[in-house]
C-alpha atoms as a PDB file:
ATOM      1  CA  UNK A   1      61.340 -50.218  -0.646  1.00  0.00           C
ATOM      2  CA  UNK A   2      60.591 -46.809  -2.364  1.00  0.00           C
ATOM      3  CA  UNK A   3      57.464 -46.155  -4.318  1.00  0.00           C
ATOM      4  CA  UNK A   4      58.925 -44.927  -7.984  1.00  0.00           C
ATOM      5  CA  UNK A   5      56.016 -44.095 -10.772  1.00  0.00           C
ATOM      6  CA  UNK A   6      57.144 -44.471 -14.486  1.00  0.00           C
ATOM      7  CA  UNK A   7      54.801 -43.842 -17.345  1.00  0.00           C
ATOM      8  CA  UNK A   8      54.912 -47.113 -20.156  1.00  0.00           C
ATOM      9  CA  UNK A   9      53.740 -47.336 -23.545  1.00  0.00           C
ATOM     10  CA  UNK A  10      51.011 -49.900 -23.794  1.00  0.00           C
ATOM     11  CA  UNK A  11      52.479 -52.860 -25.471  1.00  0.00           C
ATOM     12  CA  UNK A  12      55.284 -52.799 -22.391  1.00  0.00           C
ATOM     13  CA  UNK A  13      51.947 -52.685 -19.950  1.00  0.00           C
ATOM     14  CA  UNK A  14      50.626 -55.580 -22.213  1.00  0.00           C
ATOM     15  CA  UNK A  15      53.922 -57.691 -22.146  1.00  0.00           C
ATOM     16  CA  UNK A  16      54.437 -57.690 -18.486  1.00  0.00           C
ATOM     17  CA  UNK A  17      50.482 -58.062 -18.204  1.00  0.00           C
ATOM     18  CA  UNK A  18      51.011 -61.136 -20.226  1.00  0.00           C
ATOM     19  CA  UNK A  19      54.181 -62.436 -17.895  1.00  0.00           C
ATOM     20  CA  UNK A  20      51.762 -62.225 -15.119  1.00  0.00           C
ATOM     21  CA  UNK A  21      48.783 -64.047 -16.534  1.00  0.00           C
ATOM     22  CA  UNK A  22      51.029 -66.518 -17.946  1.00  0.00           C
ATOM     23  CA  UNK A  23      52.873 -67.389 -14.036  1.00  0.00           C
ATOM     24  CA  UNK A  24      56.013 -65.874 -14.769  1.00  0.00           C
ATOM     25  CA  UNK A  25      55.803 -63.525 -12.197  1.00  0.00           C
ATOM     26  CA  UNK A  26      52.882 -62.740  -9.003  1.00  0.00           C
ATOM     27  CA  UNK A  27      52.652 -58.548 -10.267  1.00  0.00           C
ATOM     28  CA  UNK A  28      53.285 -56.658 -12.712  1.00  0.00           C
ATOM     29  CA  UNK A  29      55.515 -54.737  -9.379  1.00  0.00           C
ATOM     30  CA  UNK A  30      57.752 -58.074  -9.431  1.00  0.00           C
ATOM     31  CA  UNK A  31      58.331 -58.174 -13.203  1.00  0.00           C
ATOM     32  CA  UNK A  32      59.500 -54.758 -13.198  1.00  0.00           C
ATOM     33  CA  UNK A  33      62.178 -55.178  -9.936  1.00  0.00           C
ATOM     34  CA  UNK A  34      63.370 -58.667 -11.810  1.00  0.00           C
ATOM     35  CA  UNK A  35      63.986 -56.387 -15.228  1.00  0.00           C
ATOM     36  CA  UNK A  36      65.968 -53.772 -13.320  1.00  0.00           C
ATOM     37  CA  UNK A  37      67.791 -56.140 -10.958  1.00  0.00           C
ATOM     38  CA  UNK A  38      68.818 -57.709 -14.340  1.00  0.00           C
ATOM     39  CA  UNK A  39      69.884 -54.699 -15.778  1.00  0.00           C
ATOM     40  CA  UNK A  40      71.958 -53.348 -13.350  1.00  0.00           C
ATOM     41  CA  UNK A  41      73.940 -56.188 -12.781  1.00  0.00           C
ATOM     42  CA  UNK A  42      74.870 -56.869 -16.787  1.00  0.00           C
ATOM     43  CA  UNK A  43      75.257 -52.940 -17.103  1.00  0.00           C
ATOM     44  CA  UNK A  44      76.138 -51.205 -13.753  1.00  0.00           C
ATOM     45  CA  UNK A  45      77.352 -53.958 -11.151  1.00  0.00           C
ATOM     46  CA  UNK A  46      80.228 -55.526 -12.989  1.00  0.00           C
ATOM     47  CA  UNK A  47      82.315 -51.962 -13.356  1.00  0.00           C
ATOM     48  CA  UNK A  48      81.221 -51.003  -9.790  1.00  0.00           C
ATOM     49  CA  UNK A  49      80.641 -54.163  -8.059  1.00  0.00           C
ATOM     50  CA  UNK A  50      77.536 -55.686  -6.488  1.00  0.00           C
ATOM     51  CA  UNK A  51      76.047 -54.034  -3.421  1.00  0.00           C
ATOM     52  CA  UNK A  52      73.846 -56.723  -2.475  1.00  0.00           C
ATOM     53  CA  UNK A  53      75.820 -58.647  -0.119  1.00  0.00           C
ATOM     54  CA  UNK A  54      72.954 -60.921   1.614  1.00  0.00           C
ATOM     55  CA  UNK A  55      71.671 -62.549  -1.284  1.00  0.00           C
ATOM     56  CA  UNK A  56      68.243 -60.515  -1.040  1.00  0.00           C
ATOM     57  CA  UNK A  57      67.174 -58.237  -4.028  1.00  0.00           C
ATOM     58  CA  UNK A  58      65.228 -56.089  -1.623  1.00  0.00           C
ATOM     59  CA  UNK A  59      67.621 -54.114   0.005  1.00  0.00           C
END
């Protein structure tokens, strides 16, 4: 994985604070992968095609 740094208005900071303290997610770090993941596959993936091929989101 790649270290990326992204500056966030607070009440984004606050929600995914709230995600973690609620269980949703173990980090703030996890939250944020999930949202992209997510995005990329409703807005990118389809029209290109997946390239995860082993099931793993880490790669």
């Amino acid at each position: 994985m790649q270290l990326v740094t992204v500056k966030m208005s607070d009440i984004y900071v606050n929600g995914l604070d709230k995600l973690v303290e609620i269980g949703m997610y173990p980090s703030r770090s996890e939250a944020i992968r999930v949202a992209i993941r997510d995005l990329l596959r409703r807005e990118l993936w389809p029209a290109q095609g997946s390239p995860i091929q082993t099931g793993s989101d880490d790669e």
